[in-house]
C-alpha atoms as a PDB file:
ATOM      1  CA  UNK A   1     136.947  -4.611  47.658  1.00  0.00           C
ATOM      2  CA  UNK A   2     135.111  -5.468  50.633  1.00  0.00           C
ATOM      3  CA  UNK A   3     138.113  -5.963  53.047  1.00  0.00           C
ATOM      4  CA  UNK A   4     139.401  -2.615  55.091  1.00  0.00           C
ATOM      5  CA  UNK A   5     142.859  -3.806  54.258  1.00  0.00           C
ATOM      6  CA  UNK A   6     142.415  -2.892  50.310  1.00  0.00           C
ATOM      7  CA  UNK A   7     141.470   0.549  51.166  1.00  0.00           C
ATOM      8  CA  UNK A   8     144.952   0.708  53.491  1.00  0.00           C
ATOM      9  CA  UNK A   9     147.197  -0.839  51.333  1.00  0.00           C
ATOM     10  CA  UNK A  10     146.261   0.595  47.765  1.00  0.00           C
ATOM     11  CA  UNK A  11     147.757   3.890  48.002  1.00  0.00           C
ATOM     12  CA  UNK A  12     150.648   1.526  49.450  1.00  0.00           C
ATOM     13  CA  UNK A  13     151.259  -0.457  46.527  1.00  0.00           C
ATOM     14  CA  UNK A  14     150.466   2.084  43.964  1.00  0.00           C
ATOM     15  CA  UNK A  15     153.068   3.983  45.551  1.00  0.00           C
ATOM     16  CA  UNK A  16     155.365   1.170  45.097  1.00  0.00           C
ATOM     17  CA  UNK A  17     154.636   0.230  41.732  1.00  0.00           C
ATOM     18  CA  UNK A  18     154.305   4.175  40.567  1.00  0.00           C
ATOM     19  CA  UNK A  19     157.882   4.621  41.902  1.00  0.00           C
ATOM     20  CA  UNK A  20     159.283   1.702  40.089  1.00  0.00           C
ATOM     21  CA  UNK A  21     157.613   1.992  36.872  1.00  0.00           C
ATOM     22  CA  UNK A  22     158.752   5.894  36.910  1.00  0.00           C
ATOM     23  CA  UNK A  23     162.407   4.868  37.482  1.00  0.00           C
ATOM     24  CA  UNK A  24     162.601   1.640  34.829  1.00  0.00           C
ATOM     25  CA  UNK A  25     160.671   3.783  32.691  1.00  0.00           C
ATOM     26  CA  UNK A  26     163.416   7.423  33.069  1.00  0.00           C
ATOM     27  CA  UNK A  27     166.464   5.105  33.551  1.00  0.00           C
ATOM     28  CA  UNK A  28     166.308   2.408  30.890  1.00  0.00           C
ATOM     29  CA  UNK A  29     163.744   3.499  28.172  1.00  0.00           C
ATOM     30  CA  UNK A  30     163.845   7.180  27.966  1.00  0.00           C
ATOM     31  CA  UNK A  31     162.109   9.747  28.670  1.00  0.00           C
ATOM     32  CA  UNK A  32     160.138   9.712  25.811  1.00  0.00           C
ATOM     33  CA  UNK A  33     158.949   6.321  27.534  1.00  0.00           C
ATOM     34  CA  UNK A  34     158.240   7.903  30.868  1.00  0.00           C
ATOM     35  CA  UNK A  35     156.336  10.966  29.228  1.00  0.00           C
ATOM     36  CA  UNK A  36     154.340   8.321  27.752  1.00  0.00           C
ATOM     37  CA  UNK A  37     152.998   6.566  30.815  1.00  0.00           C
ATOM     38  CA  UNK A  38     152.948   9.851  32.710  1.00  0.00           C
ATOM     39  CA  UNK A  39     150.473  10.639  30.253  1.00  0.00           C
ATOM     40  CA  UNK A  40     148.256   7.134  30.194  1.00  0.00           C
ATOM     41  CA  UNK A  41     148.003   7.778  33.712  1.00  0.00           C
ATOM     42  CA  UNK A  42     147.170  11.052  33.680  1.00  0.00           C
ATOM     43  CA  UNK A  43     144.001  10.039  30.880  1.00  0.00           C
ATOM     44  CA  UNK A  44     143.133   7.182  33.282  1.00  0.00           C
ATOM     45  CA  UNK A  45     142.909   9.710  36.302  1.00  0.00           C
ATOM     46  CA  UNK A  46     140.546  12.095  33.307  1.00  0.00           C
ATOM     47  CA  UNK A  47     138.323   9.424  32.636  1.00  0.00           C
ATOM     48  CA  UNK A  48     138.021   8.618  36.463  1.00  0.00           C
ATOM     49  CA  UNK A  49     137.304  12.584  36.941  1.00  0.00           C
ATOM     50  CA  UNK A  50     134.442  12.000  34.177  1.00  0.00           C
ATOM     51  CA  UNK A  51     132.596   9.687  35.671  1.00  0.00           C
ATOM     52  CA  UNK A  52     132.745  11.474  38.770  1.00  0.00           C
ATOM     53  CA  UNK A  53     131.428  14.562  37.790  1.00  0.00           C
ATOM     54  CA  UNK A  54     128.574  12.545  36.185  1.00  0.00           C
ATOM     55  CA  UNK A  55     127.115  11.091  38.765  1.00  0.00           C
ATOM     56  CA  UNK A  56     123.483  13.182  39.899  1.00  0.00           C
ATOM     57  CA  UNK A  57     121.643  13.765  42.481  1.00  0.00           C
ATOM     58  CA  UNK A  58     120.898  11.223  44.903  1.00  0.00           C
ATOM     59  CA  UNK A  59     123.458   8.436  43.176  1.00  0.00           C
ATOM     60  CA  UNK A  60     126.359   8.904  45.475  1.00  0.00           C
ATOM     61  CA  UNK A  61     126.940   5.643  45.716  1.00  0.00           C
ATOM     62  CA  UNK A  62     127.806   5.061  41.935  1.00  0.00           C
ATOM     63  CA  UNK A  63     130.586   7.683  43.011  1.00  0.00           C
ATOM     64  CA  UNK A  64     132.518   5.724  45.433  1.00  0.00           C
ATOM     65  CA  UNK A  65     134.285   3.136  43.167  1.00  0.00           C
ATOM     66  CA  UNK A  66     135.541   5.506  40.842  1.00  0.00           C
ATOM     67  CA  UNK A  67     136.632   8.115  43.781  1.00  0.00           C
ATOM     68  CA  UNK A  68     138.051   4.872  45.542  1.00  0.00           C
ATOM     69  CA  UNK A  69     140.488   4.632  42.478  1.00  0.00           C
ATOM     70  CA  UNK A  70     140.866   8.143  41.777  1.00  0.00           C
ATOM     71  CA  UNK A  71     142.374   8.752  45.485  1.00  0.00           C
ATOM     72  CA  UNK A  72     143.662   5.521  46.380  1.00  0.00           C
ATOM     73  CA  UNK A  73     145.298   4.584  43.120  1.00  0.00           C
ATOM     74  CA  UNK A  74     145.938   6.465  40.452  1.00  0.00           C
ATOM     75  CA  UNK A  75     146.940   9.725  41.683  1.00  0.00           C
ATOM     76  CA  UNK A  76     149.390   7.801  44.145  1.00  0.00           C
ATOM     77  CA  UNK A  77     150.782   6.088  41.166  1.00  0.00           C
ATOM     78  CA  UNK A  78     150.812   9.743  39.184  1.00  0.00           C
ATOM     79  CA  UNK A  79     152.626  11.287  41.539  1.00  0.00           C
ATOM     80  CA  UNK A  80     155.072   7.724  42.359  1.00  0.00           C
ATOM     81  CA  UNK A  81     155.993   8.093  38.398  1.00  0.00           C
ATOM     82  CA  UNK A  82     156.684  11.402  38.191  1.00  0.00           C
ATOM     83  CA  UNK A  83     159.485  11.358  41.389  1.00  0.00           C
ATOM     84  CA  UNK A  84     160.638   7.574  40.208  1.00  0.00           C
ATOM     85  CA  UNK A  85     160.891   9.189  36.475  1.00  0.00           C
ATOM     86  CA  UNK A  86     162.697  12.350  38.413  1.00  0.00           C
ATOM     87  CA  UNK A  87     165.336   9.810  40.207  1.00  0.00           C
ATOM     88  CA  UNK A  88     165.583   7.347  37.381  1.00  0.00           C
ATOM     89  CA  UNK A  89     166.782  10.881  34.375  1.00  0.00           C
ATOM     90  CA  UNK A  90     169.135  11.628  37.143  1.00  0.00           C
ATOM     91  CA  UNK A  91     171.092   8.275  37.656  1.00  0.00           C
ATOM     92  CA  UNK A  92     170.995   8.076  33.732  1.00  0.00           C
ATOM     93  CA  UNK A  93     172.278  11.070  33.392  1.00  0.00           C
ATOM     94  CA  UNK A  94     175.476  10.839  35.887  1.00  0.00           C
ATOM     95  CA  UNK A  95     176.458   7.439  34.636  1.00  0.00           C
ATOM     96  CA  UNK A  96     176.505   8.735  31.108  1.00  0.00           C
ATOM     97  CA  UNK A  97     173.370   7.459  28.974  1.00  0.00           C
END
């Protein structure tokens, strides 16, 4: 993670892959399936919170890793899921499934 470019085009691609995991997940699986992941990512984004609100006084830098994740990844995906999940019940739901 030393290039500029991963910091710019995380949120991108989480984004991306948030949104289409959200809608496979609504519109072909269920939404017990999308309640599922909505809630592995949510635990991921805990444990990320957790090791945030460990770090002391005067280790900052430990924090920037998991903060790098946290912002840039999986609350982009989080919120991705739950508007692909949103868009994916509501196809299923006019075509009948």
């Amino acid at each position: 993670m030393t290039d500029i470019a991963t910091f710019a085009y995380l949120p991108l691609a989480a984004l991306v892959l948030g949104t289409l995991a959200g809608f496979v997940a609504a519109r072909w699986l269920g939404l017990r399936a999308l309640l599922w992941l909505i809630g592995l990512t949510s635990v991921v984004a805990l444990v990320l919170i957790a090791m945030l609100a460990g770090v002391g006084t005067g280790e900052e830098e430990q924090a920037f890793g998991p903060f790098v994740w946290l912002t840039g990844g999986v609350l982009p995906i989080l919120f991705a899921e739950i508007m692909g999940g949103v868009v994916g019940r509501s196809l299923a739901v006019r075509s009948g499934q």
